[in-house]
N, C-alpha and C. Protein backbone atom coordinates (compact mmCIF):
# COMPACT_ATOMS: atom_id res chain seq x y z
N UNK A 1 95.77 114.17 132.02
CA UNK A 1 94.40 113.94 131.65
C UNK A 1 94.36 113.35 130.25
N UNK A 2 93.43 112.52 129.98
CA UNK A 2 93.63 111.64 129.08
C UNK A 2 92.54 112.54 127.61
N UNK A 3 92.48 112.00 126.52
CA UNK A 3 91.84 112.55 125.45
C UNK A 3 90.18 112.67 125.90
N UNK A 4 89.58 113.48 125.34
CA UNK A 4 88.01 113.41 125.85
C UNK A 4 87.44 113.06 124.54
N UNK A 5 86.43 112.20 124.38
CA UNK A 5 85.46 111.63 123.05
C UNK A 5 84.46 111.53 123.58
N UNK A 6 83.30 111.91 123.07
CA UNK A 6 81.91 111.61 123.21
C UNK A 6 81.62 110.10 123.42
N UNK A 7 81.26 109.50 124.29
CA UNK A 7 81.12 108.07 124.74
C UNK A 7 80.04 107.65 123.74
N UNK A 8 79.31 107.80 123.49
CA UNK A 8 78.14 107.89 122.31
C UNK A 8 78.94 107.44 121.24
N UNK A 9 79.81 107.63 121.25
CA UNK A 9 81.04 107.25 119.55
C UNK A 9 81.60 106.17 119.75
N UNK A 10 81.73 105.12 120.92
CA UNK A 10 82.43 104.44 121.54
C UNK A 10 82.07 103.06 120.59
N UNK A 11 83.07 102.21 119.98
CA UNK A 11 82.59 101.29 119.24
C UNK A 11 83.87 100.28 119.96
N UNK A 12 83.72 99.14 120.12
CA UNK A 12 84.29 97.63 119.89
C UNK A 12 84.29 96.85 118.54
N UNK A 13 85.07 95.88 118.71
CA UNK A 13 85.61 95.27 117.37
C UNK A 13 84.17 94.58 116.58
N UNK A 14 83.00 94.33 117.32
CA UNK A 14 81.94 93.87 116.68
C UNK A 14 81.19 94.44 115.92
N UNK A 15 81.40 96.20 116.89
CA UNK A 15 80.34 97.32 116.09
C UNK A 15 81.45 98.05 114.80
N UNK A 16 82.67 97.83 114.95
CA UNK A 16 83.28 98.39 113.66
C UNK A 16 82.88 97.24 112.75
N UNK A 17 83.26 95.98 113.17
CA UNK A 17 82.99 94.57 111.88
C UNK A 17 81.14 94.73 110.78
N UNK A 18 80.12 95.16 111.90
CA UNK A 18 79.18 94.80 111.60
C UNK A 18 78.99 96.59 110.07
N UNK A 19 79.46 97.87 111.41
CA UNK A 19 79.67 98.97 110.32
C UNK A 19 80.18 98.74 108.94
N UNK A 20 81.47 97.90 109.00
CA UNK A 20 82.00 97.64 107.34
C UNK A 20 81.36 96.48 106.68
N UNK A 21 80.84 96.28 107.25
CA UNK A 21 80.02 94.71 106.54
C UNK A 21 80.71 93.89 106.63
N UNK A 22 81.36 93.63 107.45
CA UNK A 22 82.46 92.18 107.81
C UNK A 22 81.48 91.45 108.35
N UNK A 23 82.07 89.95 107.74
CA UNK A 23 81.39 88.69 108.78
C UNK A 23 81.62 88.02 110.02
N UNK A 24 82.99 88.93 110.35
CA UNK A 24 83.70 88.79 111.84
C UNK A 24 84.11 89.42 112.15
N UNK A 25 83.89 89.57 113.47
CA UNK A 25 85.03 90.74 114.49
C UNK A 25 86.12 90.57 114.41
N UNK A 26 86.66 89.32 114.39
CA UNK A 26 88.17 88.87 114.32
C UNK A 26 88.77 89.98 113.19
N UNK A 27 88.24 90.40 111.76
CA UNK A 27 88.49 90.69 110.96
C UNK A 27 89.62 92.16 111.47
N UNK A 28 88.40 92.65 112.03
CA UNK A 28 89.09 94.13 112.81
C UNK A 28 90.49 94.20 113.34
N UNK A 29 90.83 92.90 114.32
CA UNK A 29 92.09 92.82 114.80
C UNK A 29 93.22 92.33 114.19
N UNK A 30 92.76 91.73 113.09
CA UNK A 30 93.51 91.41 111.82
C UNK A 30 93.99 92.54 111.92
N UNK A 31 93.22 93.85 111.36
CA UNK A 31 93.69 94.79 110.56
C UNK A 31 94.73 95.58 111.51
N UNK A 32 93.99 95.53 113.25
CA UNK A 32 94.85 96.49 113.94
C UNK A 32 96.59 95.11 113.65
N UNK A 33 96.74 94.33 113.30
CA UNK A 33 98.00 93.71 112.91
C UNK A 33 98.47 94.20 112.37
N UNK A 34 98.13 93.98 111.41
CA UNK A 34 98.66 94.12 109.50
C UNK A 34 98.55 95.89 109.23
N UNK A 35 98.03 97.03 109.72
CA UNK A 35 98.13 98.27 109.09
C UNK A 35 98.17 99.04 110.51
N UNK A 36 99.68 99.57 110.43
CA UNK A 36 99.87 100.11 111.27
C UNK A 36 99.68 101.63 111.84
N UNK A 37 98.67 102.19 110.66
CA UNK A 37 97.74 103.19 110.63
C UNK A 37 96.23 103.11 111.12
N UNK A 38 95.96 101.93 111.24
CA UNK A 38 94.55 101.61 111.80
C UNK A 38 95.13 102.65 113.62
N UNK A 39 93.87 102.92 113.27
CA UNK A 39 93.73 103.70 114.76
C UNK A 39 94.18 102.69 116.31
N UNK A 40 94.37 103.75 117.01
CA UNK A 40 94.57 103.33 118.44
C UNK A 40 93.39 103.31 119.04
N UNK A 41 93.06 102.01 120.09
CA UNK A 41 92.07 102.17 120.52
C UNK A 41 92.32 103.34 121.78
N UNK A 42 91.00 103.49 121.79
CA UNK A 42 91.12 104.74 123.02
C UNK A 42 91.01 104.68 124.41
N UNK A 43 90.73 102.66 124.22
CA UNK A 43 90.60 102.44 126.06
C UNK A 43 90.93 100.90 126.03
N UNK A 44 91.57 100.26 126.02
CA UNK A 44 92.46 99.19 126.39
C UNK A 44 92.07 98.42 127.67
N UNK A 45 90.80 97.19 127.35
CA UNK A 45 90.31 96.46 128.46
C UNK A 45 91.21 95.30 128.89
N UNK A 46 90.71 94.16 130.36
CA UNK A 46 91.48 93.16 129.95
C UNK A 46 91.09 92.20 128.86
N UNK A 47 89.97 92.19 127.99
CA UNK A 47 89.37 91.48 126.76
C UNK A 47 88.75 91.74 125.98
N UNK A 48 89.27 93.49 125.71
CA UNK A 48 88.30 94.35 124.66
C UNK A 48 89.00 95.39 124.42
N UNK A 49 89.19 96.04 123.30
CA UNK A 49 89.71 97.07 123.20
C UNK A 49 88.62 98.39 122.52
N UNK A 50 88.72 99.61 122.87
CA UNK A 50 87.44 100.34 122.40
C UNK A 50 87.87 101.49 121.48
N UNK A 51 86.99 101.63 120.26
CA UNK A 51 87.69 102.92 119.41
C UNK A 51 86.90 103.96 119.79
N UNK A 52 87.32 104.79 119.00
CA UNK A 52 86.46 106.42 119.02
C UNK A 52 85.95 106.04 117.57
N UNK A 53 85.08 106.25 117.39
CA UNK A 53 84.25 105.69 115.83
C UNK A 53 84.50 106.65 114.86
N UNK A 54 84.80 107.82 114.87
CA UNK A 54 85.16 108.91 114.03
C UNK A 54 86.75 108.87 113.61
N UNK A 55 87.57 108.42 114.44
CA UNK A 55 88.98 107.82 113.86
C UNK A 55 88.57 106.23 113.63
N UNK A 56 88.23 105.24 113.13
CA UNK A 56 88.24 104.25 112.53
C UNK A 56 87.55 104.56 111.07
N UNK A 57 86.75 105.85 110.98
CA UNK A 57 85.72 105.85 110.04
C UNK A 57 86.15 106.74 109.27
N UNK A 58 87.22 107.56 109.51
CA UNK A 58 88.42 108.46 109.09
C UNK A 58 89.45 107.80 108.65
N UNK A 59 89.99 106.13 109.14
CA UNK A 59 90.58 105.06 108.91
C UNK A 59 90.11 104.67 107.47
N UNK A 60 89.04 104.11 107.68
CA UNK A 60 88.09 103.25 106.54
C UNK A 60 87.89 104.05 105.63
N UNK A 61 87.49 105.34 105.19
CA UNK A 61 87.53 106.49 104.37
C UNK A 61 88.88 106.44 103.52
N UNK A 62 89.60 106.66 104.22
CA UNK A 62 91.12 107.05 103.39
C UNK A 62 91.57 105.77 103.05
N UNK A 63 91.75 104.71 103.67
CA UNK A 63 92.24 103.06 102.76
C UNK A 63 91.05 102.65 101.71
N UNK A 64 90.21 103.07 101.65
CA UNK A 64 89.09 102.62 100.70
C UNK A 64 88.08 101.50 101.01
N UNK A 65 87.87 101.40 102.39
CA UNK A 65 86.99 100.38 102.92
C UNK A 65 85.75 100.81 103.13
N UNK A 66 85.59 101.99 103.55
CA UNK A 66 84.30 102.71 103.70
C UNK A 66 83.77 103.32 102.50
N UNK A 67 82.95 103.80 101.61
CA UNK A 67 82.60 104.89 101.29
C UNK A 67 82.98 106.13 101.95
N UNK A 68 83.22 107.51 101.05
CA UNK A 68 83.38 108.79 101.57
C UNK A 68 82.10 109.24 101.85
């Protein structure tokens, strides 16, 4: 059985970009590149990948992208 998250938390690379104030989604997948601490997404489409918004925002917190 796989992890359970409140679907309500469910974000894509547009709704994390637009949360940090990025001017692109692209930006996001940059990051899942380049930092290999950026979270796992939690559901792996064939042209989307989806987070749990409380680990990206737990992400963005601790590298200094978010406010605490």
């Amino acid at each position: 059985m796989g992890r359970k998250v409140d679907a309500s938390l469910l974000v894509g690379a547009a709704e994390i970009a637009e949360r940090f104030g990025l001017a692109q989604a692209q930006t996001v997948h940059a990051w899942r590149r380049r930092y290999s601490n950026f979270p796992e997404p939690v559901v792996r489409l064939q042209k989307a990948f989806i987070w749990y918004w409380p680990d990206v925002q737990k992400w963005g917190r601790a590298s200094g992208r978010l406010p605490s």
